[in-house]
C-alpha atoms as a PDB file:
ATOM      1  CA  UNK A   1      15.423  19.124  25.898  1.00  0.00           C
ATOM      2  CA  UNK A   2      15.025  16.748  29.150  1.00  0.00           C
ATOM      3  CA  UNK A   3      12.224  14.612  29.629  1.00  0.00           C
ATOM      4  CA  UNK A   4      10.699  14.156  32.738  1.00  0.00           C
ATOM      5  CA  UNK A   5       9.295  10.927  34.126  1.00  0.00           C
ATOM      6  CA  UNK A   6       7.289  11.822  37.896  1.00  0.00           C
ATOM      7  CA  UNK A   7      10.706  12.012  39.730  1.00  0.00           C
ATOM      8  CA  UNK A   8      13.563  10.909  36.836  1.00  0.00           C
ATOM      9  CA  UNK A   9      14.452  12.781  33.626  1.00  0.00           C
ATOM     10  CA  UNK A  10      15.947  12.069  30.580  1.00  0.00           C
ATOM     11  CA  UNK A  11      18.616  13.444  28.663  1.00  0.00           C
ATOM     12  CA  UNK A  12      18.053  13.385  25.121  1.00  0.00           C
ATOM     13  CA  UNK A  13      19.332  10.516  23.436  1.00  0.00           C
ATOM     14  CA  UNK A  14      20.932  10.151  19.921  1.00  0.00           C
ATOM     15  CA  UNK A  15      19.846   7.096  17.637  1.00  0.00           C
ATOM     16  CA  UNK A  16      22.094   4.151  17.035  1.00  0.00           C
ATOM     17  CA  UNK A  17      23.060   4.347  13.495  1.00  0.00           C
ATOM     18  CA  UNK A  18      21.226   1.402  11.692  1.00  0.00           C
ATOM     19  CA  UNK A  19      22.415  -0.488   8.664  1.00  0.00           C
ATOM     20  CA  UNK A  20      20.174  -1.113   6.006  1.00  0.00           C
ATOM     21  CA  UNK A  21      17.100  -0.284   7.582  1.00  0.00           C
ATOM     22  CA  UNK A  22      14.247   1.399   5.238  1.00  0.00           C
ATOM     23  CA  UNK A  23      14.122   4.845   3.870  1.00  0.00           C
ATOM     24  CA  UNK A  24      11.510   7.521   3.467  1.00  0.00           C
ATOM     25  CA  UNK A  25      11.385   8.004  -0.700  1.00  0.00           C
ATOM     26  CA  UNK A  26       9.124  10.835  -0.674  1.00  0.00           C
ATOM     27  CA  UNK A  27      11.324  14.242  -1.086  1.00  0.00           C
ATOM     28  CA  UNK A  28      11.375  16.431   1.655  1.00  0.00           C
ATOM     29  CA  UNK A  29       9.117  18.336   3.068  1.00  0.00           C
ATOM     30  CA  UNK A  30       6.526  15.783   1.997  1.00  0.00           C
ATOM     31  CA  UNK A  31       5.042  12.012   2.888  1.00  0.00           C
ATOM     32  CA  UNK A  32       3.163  10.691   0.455  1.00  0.00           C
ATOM     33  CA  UNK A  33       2.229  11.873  -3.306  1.00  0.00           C
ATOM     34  CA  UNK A  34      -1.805  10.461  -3.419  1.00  0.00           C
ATOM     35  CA  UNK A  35      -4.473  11.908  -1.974  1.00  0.00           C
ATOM     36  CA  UNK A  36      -4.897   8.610   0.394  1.00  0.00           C
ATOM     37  CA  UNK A  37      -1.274   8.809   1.523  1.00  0.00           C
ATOM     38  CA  UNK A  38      -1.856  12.241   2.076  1.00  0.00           C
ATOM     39  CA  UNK A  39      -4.829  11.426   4.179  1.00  0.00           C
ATOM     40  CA  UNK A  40      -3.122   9.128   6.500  1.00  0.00           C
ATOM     41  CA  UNK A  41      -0.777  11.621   7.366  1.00  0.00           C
ATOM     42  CA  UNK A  42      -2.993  14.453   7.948  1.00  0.00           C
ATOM     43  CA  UNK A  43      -5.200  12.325  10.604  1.00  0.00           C
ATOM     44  CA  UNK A  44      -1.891  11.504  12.337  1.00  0.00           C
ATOM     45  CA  UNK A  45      -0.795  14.962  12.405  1.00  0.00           C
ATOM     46  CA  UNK A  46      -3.956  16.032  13.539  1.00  0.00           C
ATOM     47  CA  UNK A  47      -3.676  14.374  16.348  1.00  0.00           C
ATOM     48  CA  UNK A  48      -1.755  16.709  18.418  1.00  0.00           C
ATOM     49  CA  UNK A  49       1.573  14.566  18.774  1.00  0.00           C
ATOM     50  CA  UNK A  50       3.968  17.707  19.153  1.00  0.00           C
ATOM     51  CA  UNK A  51       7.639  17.337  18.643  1.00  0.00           C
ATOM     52  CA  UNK A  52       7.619  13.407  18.075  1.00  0.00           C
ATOM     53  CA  UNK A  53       6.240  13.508  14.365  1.00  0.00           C
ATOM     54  CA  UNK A  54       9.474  15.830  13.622  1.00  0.00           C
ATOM     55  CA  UNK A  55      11.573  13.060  15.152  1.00  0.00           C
ATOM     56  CA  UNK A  56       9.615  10.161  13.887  1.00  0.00           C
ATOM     57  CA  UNK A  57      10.018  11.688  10.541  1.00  0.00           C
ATOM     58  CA  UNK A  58      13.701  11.945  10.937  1.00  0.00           C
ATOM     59  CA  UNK A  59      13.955   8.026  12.080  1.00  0.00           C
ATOM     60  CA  UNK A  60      11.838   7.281   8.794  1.00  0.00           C
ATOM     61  CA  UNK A  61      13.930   9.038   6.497  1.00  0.00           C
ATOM     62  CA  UNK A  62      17.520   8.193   7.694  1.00  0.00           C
ATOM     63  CA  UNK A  63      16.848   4.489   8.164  1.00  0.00           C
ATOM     64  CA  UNK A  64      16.015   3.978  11.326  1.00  0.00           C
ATOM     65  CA  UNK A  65      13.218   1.387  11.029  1.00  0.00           C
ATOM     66  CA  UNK A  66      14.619  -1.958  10.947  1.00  0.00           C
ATOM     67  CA  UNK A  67      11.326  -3.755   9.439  1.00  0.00           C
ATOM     68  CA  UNK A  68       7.770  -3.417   8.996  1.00  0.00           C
ATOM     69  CA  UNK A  69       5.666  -6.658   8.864  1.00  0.00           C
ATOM     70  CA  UNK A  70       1.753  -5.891   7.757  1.00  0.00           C
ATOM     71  CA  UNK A  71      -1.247  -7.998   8.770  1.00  0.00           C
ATOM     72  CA  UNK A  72      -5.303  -7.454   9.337  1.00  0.00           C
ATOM     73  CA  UNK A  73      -5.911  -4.800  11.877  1.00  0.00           C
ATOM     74  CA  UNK A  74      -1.894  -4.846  12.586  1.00  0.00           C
ATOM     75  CA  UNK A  75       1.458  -3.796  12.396  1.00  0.00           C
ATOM     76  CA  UNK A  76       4.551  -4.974  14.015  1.00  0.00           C
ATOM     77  CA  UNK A  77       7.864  -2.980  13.305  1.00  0.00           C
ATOM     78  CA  UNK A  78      11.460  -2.694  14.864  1.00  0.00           C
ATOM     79  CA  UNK A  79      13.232   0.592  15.505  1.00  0.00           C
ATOM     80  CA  UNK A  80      16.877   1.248  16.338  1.00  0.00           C
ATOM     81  CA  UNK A  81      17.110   3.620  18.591  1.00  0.00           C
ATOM     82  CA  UNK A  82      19.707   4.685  21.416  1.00  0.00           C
ATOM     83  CA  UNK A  83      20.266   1.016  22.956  1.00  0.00           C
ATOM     84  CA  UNK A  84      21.623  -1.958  21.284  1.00  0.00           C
ATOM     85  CA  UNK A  85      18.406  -4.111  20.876  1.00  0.00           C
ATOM     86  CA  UNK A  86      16.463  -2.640  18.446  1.00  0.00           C
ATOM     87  CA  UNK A  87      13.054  -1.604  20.169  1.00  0.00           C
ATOM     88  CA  UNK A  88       9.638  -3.174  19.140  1.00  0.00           C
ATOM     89  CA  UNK A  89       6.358  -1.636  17.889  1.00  0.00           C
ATOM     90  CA  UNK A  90       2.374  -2.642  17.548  1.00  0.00           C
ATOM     91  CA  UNK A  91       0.117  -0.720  16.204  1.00  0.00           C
ATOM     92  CA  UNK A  92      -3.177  -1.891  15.863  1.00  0.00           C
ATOM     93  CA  UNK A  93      -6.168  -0.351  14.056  1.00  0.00           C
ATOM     94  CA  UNK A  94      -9.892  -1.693  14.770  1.00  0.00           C
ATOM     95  CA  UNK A  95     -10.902  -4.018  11.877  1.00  0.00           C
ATOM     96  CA  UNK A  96     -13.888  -3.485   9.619  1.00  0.00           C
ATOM     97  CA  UNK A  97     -16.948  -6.396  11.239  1.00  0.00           C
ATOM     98  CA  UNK A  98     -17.330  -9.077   8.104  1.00  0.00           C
ATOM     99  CA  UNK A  99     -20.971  -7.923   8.356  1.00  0.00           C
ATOM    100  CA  UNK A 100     -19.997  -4.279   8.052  1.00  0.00           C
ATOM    101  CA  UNK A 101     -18.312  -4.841   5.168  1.00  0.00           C
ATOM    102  CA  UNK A 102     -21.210  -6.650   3.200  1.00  0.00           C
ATOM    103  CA  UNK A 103     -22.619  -3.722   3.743  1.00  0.00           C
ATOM    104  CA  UNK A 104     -20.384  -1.266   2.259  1.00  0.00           C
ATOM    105  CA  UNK A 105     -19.273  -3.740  -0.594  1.00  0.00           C
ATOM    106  CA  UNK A 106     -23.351  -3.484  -1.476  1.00  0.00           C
ATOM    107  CA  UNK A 107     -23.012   0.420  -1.635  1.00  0.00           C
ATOM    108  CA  UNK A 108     -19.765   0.171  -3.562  1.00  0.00           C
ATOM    109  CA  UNK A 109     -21.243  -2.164  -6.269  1.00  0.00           C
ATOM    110  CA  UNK A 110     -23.699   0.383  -7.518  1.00  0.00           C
ATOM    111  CA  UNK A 111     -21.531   2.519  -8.292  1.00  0.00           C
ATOM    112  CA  UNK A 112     -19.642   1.528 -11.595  1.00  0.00           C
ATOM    113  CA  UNK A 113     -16.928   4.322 -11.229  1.00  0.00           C
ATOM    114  CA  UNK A 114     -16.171   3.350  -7.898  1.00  0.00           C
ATOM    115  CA  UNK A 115     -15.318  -0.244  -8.703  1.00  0.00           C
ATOM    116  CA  UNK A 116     -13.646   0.735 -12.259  1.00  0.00           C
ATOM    117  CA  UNK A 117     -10.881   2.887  -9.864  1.00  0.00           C
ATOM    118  CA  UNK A 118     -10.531   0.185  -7.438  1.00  0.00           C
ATOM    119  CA  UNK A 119     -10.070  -2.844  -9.939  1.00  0.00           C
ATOM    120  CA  UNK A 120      -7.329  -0.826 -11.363  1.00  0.00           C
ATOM    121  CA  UNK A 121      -5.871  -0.310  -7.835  1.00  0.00           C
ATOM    122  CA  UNK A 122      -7.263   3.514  -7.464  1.00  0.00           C
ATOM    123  CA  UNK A 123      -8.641   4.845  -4.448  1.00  0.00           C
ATOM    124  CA  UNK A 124     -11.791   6.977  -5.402  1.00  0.00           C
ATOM    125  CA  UNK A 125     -11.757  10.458  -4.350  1.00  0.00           C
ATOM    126  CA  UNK A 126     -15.118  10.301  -3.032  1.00  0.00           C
ATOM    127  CA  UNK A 127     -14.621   6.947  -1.342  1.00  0.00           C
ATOM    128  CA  UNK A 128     -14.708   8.040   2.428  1.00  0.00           C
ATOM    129  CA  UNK A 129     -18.530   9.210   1.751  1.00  0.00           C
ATOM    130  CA  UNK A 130     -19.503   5.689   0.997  1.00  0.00           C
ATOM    131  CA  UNK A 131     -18.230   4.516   4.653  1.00  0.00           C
ATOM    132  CA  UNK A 132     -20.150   8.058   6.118  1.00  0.00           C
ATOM    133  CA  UNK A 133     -23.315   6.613   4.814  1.00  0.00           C
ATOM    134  CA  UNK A 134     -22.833   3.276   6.618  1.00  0.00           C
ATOM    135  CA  UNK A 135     -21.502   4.955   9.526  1.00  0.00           C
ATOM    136  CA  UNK A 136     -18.240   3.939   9.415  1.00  0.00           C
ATOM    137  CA  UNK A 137     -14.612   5.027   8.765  1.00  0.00           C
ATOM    138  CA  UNK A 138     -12.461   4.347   6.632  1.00  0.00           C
ATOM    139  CA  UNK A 139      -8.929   6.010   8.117  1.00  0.00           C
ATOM    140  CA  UNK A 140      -8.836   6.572  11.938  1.00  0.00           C
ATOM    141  CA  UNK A 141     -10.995   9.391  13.444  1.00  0.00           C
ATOM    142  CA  UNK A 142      -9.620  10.486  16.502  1.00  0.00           C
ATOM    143  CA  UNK A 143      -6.289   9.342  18.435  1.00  0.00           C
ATOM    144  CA  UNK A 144      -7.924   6.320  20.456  1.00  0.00           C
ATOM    145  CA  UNK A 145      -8.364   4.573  17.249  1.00  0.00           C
ATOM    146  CA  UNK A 146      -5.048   3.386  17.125  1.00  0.00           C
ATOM    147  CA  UNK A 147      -3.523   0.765  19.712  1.00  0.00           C
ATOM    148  CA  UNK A 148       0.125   1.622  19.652  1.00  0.00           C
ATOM    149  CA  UNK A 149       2.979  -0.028  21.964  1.00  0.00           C
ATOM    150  CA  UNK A 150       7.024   0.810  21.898  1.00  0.00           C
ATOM    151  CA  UNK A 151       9.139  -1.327  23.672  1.00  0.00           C
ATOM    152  CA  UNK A 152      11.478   1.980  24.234  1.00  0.00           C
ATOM    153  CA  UNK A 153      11.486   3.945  28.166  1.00  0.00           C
ATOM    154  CA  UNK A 154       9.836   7.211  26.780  1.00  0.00           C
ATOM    155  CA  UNK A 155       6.371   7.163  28.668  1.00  0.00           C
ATOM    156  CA  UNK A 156       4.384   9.186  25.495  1.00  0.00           C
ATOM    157  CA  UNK A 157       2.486   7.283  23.496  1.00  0.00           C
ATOM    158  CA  UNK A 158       3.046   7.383  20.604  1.00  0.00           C
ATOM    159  CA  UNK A 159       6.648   7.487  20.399  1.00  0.00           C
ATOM    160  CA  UNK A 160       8.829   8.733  17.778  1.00  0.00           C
ATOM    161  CA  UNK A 161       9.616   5.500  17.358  1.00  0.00           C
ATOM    162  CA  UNK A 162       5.947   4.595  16.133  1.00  0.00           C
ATOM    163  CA  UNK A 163       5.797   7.976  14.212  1.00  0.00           C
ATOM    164  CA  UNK A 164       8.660   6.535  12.027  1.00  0.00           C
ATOM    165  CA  UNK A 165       6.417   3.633  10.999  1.00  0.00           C
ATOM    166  CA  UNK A 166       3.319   5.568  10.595  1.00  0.00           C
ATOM    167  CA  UNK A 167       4.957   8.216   8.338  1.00  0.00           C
ATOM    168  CA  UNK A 168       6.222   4.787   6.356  1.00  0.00           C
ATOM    169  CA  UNK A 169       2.815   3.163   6.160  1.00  0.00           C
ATOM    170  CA  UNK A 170       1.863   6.304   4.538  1.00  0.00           C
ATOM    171  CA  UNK A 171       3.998   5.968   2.079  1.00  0.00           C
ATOM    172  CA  UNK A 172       3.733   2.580   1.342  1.00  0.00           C
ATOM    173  CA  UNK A 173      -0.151   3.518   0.617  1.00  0.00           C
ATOM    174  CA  UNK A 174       1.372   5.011  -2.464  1.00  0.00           C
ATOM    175  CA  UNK A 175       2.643   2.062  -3.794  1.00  0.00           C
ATOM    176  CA  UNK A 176      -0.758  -0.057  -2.447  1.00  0.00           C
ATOM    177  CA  UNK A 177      -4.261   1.734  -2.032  1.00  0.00           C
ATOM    178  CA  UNK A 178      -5.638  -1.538  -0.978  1.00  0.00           C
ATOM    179  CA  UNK A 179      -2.979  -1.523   2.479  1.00  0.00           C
ATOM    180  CA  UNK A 180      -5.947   0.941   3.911  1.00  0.00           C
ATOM    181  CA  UNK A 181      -8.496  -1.880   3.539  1.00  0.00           C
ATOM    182  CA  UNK A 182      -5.875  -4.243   4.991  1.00  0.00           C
ATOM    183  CA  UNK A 183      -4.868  -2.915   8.020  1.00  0.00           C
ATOM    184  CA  UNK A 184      -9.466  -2.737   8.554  1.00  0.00           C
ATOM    185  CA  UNK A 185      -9.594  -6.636   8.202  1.00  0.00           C
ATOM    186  CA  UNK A 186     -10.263  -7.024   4.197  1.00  0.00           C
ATOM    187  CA  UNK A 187      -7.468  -8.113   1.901  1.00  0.00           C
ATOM    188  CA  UNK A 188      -7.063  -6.738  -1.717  1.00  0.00           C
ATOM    189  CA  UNK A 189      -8.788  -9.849  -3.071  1.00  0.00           C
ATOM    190  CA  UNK A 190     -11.094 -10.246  -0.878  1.00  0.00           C
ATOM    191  CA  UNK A 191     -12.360  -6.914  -1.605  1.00  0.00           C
ATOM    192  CA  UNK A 192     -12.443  -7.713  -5.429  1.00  0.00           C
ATOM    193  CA  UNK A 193     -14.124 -11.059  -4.978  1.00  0.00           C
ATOM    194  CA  UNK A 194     -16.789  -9.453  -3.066  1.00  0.00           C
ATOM    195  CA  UNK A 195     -16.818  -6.457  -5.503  1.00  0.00           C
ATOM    196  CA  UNK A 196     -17.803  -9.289  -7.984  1.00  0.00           C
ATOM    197  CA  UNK A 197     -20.189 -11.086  -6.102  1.00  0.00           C
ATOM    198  CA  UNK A 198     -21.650  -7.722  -6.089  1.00  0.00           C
ATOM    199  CA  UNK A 199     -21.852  -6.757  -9.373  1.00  0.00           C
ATOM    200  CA  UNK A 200     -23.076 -10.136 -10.653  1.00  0.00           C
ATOM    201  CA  UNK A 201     -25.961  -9.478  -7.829  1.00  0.00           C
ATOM    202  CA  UNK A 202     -26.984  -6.578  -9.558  1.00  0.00           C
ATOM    203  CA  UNK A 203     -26.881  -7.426 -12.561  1.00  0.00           C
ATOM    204  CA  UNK A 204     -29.363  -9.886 -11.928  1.00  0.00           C
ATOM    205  CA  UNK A 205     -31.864  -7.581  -9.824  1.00  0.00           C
ATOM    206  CA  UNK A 206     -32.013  -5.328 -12.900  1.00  0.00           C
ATOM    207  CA  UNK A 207     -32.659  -8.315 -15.232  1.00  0.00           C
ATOM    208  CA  UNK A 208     -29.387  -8.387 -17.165  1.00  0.00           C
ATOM    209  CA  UNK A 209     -29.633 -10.929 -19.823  1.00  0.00           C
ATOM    210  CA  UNK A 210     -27.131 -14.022 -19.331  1.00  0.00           C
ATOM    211  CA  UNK A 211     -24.059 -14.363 -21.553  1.00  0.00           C
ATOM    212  CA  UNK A 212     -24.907 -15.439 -25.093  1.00  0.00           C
ATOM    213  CA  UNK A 213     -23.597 -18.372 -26.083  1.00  0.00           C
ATOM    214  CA  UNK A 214     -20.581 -18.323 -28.382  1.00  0.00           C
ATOM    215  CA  UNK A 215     -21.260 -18.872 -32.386  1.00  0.00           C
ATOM    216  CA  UNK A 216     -19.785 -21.591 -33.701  1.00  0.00           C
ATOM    217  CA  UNK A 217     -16.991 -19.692 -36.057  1.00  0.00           C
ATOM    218  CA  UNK A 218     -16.177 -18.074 -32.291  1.00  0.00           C
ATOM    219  CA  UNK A 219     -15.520 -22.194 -31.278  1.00  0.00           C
ATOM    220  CA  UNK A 220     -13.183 -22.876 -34.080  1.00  0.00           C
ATOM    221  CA  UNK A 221      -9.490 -22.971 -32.940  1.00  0.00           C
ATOM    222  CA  UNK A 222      -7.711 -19.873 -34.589  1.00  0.00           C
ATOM    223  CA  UNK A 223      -5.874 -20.570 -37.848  1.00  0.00           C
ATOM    224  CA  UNK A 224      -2.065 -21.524 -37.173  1.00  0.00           C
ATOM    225  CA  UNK A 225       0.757 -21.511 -40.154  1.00  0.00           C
ATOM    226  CA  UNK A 226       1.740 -24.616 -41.465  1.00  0.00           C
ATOM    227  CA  UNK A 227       4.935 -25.965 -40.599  1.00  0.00           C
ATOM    228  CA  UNK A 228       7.747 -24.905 -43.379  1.00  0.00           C
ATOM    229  CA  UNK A 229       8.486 -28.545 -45.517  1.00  0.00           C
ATOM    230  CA  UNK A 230      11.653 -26.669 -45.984  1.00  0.00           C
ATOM    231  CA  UNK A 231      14.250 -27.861 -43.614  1.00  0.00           C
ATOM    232  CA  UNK A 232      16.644 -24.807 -43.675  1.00  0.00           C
ATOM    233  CA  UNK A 233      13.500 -22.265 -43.704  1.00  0.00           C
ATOM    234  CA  UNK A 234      12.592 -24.317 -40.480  1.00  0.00           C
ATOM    235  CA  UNK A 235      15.556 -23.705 -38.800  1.00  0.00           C
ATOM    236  CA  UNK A 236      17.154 -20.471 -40.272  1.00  0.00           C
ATOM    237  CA  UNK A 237      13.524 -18.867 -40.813  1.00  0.00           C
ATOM    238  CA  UNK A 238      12.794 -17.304 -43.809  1.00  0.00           C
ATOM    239  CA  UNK A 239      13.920 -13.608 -45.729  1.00  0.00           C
ATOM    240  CA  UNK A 240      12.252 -10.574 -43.200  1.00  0.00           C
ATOM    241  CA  UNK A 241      10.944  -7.768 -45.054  1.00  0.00           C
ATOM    242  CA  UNK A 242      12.405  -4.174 -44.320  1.00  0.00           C
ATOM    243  CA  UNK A 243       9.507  -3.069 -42.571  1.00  0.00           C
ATOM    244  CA  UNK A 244       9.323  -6.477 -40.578  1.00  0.00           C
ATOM    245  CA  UNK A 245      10.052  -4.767 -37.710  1.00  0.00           C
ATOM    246  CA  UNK A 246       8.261  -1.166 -38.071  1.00  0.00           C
ATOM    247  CA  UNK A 247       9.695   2.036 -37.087  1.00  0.00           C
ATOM    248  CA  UNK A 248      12.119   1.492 -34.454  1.00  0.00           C
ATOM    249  CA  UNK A 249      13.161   3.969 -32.225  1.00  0.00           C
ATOM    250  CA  UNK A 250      13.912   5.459 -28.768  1.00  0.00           C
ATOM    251  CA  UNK A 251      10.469   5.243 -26.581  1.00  0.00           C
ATOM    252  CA  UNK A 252       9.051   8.872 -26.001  1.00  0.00           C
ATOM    253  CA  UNK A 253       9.215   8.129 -22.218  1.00  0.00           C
ATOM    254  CA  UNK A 254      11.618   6.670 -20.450  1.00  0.00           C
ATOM    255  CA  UNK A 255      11.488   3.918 -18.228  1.00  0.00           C
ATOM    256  CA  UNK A 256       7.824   3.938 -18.967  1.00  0.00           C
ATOM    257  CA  UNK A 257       7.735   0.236 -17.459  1.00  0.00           C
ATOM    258  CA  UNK A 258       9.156   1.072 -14.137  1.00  0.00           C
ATOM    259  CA  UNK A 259       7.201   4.455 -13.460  1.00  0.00           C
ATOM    260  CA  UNK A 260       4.201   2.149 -14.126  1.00  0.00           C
ATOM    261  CA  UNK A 261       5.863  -0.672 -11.640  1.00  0.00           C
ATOM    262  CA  UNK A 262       5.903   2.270  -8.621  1.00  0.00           C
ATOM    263  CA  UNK A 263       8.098   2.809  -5.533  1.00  0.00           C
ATOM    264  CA  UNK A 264       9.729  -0.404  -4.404  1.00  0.00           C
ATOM    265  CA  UNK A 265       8.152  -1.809  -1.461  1.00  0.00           C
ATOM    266  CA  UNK A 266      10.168  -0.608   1.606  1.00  0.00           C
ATOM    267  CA  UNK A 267      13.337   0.486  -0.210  1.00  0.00           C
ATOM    268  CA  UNK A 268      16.479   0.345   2.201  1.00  0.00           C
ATOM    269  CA  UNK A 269      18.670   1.897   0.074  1.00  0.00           C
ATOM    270  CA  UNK A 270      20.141   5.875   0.307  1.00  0.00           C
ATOM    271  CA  UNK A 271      18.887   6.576  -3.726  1.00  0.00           C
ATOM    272  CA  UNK A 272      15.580   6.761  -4.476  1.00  0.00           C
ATOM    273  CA  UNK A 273      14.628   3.232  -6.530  1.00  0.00           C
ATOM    274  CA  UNK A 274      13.803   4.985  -9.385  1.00  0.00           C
ATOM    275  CA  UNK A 275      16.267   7.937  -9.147  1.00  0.00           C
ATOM    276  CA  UNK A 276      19.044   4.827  -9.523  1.00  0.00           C
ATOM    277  CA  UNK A 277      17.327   2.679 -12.412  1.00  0.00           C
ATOM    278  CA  UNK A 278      16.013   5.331 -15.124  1.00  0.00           C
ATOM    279  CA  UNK A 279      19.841   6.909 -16.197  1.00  0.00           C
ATOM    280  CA  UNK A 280      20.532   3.002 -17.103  1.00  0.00           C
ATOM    281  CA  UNK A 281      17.221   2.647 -18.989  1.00  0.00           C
ATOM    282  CA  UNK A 282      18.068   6.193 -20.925  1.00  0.00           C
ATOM    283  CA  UNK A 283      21.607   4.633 -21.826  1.00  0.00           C
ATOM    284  CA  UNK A 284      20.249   1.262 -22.340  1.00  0.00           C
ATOM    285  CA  UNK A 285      17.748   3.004 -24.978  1.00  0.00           C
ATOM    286  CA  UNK A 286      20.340   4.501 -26.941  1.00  0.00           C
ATOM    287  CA  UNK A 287      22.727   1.512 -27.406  1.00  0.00           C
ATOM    288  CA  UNK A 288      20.400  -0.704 -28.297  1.00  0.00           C
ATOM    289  CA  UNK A 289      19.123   1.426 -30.884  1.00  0.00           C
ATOM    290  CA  UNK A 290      23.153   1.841 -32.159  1.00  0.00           C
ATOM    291  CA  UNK A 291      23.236  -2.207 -32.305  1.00  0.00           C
ATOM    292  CA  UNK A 292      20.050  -2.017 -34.161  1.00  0.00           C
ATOM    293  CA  UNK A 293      20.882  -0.560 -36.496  1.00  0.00           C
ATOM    294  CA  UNK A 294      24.158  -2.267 -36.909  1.00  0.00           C
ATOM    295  CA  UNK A 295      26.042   1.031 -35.539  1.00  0.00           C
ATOM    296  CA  UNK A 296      29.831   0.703 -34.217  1.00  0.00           C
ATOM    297  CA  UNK A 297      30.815   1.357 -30.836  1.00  0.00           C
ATOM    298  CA  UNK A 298      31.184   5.044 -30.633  1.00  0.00           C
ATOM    299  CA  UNK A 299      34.055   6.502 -28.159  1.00  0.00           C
ATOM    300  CA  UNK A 300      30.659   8.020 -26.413  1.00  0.00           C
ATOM    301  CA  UNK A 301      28.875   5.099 -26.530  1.00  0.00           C
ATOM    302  CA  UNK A 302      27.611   4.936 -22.538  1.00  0.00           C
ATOM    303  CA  UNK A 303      27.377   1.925 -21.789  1.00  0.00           C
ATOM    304  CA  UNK A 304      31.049   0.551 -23.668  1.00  0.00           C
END
């Protein structure tokens, strides 16, 4: 389909193909797995674009962003598009006034569940009520909220260039909650230093009794083994019981450490992060278990 431009048009161009640029993770048909991601999508989309999401979500998921760089209130970000030089993209979002957000940190603080979720790097469900009753916002209302510039000739605004990086920044609010707070002028520990602040404020309006002081067996230095006068136990370590070690055995889930870790920040590669690293952790699991326990290689041993 041509695009028209007052008197030019423009045939419809076909991408560049970029090398090692960053990759949508989510599967398709989706952006985001939280309900936060979810929301920053659904205010873009609800914007009325048209056809440029579908392209900017094509550019996101075959690599077409180059980088994404994150600051307060903005984003810069390079595209490869049709033309050799990769084209350049802002997009700024009005920050949060310091003032502002006393105000909302004051709200937040009396309520323990909200600050429990966001210590542990949750978003609470509820959260977007808290910034209704100060009269703010926490995600962008309405289309004018966001500042957007593309270096590229296509006059709309924004581009499918910038609808790459927005469906990206959604999904890297998977990995971080706290880029929402970010990208409104309040980093992740400023937040939690003010959270504090708060707290300790509170406590002290509702006449919260100070620390105790510690007892004096809680002052002693822990009790430490003496040092083996045995020079061989020193060095070689004395006889381990059987059950020195406990029940050993493959862990009920796998790669429990990096589902914990999350999506890797920006992946550039063509497999999923964690669709690459969890077959090794299965086969990693099961030899070491077979070297435990003092097992020969097998002819379908995996990892031999």
């Amino acid at each position: 389909m041509r695009r028209w431009d007052h008197y030019r048009f423009f045939e419809p161009s076909v991408p560049r193909r970029a090398k090692g640029g960053i990759r949508a993770q989510s599967k398709r048909g989706t952006f985001g797995e939280s309900w936060w991601a979810k929301r920053w999508i659904s205010v873009l989309e609800s914007f009325d674009i048209g056809a440029r999401l579908g392209r900017g979500r094509n550019y996101a998921r075959s690599g077409q962003v180059l980088s994404i760089d994150i600051e307060k209130g903005n984003v810069k970000a390079k595209v490869q598009g049709s033309r050799p030089t990769p084209y350049r993209i802002t997009i700024g979002i009005k920050p949060i006034t310091p003032a502002n957000w006393g105000k909302l940190v004051k709200i937040l603080s009396h309520q323990a569940i909200f600050v429990a979720k966001l210590l542990a790097g949750e978003m609470p469900q509820d959260i977007e009520k808290v910034f209704q009753t100060a009269g703010l916002s926490l995600f962008p209302e309405k289309s004018k909220d966001l500042k957007t510039e593309c270096s590229c000739p296509d006059w709309s605004n924004p581009c499918k260039h910038i609808a790459a990086a927005y469906y990206l920044l959604g999904e890297e609010f998977d990995r971080d909650p706290f880029l929402i707070f970010r990208l409104r002028g309040l980093s992740r520990e400023e937040l939690i230093r003010m959270l504090g602040s708060g707290e300790k404020e509170t406590g002290r309006k509702k006449g919260k009794s100070k620390t105790p002081p510690a007892r004096e067996e809680e002052k002693k230095p822990p009790a430490s083994e003496p040092i083996p006068a045995d020079v061989s136990l020193f060095w070689n370590g004395g006889v381990l019981t059987e059950d020195f070690f406990g029940e050993v055995q493959i862990p009920p889930v796998s790669a429990a450490l990096l589902k914990r870790l999350g999506h890797f920040p920006f992946w550039r590669g063509k497999e999923r992060f964690f669709d690459a690293l969890e077959p090794i952790y299965t086969r990693a699991s099961t030899r070491g278990l077979s070297v435990f326990l003092g097992e020969k290689n097998r002819p379908e041993d995996p990892l031999k």
